[in-house]
N, C-alpha and C. Protein backbone atom coordinates (compact mmCIF):
# COMPACT_ATOMS: atom_id res chain seq x y z
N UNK A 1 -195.10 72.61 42.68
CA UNK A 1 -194.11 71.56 42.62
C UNK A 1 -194.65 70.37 41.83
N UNK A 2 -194.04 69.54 41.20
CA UNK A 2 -193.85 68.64 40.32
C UNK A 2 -193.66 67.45 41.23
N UNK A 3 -195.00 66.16 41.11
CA UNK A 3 -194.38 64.96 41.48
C UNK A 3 -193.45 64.89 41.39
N UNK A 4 -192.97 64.30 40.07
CA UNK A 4 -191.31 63.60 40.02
C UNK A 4 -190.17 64.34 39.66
N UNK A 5 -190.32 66.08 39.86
CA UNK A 5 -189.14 66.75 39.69
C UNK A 5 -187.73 65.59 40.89
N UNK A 6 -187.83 65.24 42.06
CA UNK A 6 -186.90 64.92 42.70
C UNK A 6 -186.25 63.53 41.97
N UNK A 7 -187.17 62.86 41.36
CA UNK A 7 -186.69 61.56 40.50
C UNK A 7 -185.83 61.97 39.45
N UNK A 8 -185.85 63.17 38.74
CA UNK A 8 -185.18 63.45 38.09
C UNK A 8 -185.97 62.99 36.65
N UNK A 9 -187.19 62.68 36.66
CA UNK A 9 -188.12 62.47 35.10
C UNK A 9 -188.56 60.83 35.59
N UNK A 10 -189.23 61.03 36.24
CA UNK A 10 -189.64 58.95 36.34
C UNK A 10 -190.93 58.67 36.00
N UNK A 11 -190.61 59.49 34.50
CA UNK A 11 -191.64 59.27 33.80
C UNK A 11 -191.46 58.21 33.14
N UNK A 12 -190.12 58.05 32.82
CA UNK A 12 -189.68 57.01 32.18
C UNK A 12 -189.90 55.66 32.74
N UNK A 13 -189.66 55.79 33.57
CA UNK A 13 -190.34 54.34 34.50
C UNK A 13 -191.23 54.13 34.32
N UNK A 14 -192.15 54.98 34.16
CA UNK A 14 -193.85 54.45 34.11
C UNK A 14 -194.02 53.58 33.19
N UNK A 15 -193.52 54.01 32.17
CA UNK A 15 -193.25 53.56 30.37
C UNK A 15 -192.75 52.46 30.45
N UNK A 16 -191.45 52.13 31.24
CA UNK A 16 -190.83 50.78 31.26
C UNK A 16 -191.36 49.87 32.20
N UNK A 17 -192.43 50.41 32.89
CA UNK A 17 -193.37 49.43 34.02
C UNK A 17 -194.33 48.90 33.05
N UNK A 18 -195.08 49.57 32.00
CA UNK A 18 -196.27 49.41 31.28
C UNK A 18 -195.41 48.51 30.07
N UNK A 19 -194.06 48.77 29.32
CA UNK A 19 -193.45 47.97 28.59
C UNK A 19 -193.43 46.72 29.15
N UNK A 20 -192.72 46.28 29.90
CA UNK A 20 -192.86 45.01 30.95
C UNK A 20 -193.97 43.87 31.55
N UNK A 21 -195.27 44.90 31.23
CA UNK A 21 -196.21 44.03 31.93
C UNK A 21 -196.94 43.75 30.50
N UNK A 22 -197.22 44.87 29.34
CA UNK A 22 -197.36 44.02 28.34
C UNK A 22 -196.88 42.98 27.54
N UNK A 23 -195.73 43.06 27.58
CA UNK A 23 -194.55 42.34 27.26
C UNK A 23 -194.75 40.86 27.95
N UNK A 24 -194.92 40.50 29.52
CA UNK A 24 -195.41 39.39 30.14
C UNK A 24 -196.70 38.90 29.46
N UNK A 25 -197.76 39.79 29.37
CA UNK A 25 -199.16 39.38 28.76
C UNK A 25 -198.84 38.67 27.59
N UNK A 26 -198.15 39.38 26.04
CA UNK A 26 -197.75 38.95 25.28
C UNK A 26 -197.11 37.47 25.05
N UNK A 27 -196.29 37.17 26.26
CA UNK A 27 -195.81 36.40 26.33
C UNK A 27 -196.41 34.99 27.15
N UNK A 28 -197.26 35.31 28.39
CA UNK A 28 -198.56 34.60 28.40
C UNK A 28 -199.08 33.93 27.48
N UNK A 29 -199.76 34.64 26.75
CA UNK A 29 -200.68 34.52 25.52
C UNK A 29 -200.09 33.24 24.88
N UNK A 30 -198.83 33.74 24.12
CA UNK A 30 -198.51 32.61 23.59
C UNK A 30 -198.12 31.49 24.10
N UNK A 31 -197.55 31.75 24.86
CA UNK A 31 -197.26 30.21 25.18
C UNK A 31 -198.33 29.32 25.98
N UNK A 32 -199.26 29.98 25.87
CA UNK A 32 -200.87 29.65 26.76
C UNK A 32 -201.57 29.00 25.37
N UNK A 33 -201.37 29.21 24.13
CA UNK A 33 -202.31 28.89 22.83
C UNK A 33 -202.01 27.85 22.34
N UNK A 34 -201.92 27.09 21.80
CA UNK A 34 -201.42 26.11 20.83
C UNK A 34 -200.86 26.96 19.45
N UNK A 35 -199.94 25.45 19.23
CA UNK A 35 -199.27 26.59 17.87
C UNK A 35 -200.33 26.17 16.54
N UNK A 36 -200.95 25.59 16.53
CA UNK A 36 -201.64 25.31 15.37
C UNK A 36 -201.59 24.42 14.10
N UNK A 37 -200.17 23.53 14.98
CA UNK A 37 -199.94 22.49 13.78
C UNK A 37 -200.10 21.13 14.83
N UNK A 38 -200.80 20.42 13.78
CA UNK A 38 -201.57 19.12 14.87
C UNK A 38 -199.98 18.28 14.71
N UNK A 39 -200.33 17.26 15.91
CA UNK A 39 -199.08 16.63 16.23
C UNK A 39 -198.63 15.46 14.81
N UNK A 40 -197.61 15.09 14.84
CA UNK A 40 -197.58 13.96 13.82
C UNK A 40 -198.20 12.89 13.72
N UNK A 41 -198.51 12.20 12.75
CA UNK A 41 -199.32 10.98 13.04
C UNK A 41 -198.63 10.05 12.60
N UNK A 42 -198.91 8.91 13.37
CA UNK A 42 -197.86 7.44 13.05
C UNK A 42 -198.74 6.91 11.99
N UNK A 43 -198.07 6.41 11.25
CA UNK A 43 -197.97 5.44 10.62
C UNK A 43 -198.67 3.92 11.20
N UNK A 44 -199.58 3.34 10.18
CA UNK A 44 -199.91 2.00 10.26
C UNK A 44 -199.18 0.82 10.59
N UNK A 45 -197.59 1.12 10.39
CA UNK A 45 -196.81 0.17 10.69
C UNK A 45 -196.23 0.46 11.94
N UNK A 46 -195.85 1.56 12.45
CA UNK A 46 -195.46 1.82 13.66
C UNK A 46 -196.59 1.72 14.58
N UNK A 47 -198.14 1.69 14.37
CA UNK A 47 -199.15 1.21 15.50
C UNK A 47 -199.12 -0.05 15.44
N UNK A 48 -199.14 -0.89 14.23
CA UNK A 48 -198.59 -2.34 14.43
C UNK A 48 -197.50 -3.04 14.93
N UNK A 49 -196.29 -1.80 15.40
CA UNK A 49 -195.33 -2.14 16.44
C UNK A 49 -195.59 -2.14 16.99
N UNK A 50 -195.92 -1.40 17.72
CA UNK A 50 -196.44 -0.89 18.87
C UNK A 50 -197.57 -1.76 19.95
N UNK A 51 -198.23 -2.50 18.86
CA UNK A 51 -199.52 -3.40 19.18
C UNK A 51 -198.10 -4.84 19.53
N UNK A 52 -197.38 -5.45 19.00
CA UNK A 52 -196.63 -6.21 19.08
C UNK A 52 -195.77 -5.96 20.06
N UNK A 53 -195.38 -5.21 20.43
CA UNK A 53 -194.35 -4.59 21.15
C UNK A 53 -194.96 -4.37 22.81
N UNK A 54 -196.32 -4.19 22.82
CA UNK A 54 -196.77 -4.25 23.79
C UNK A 54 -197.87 -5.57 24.69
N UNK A 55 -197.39 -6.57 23.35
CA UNK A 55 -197.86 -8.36 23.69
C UNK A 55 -199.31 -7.81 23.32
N UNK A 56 -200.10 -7.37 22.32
CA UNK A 56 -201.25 -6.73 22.11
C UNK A 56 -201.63 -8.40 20.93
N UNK A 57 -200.57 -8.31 20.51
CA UNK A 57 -201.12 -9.35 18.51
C UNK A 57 -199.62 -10.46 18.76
N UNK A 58 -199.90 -11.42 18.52
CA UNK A 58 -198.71 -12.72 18.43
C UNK A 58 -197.73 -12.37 17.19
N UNK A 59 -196.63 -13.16 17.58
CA UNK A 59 -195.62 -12.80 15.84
C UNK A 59 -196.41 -13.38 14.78
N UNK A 60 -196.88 -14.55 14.75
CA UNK A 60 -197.61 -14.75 13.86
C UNK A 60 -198.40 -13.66 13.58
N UNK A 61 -199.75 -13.00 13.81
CA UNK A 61 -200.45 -11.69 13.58
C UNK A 61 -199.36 -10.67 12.90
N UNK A 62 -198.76 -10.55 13.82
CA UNK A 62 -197.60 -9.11 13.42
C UNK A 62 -197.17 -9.46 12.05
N UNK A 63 -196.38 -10.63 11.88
CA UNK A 63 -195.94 -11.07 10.31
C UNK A 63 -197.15 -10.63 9.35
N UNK A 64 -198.17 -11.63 9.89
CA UNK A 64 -199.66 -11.41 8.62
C UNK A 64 -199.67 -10.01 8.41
N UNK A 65 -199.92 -9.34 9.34
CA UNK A 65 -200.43 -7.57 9.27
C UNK A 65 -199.14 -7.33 8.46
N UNK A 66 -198.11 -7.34 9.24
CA UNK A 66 -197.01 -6.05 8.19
C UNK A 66 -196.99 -6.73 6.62
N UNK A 67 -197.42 -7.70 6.76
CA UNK A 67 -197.26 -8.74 4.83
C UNK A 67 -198.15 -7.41 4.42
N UNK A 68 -199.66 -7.76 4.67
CA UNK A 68 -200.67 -7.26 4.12
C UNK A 68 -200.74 -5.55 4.07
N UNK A 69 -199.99 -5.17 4.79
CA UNK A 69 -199.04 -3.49 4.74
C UNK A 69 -198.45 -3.06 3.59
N UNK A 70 -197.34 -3.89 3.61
CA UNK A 70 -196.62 -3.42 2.73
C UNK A 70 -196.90 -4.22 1.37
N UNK A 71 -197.80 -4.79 1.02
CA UNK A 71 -198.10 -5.12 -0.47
C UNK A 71 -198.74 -3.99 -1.15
């Protein structure tokens, strides 16, 4: 007699148990890695908001800096 003669072939199952759990790993993986593109970087004028914006530099400062920026 045949294990899975009464299953009717659950062989196939095995296959779609082992599809499934690689399939999770796969999917683990990636979303476990980084994608490999570094984040954006601000801009000199938007950290000089930012410095102003958070009472870091006076308006006076902020004016001087963004002058000396954008020349």
């Amino acid at each position: 007699m045949h294990m899975f003669d009464g299953m009717g072939g659950g062989w196939w199952m095995m296959i779609l148990w082992w599809v499934i759990i690689i399939a999770a790993i796969v999917l683990l993986v990636r979303y476990a890695t980084p994608t490999g593109s570094p984040p954006p970087q601000k801009s000199a004028l938007d950290i000089l908001k930012e410095r102003y914006a958070k009472g870091e530099i006076s308006k006076e400062e902020f004016k001087e800096k963004k002058k000396d920026l954008l020349e």
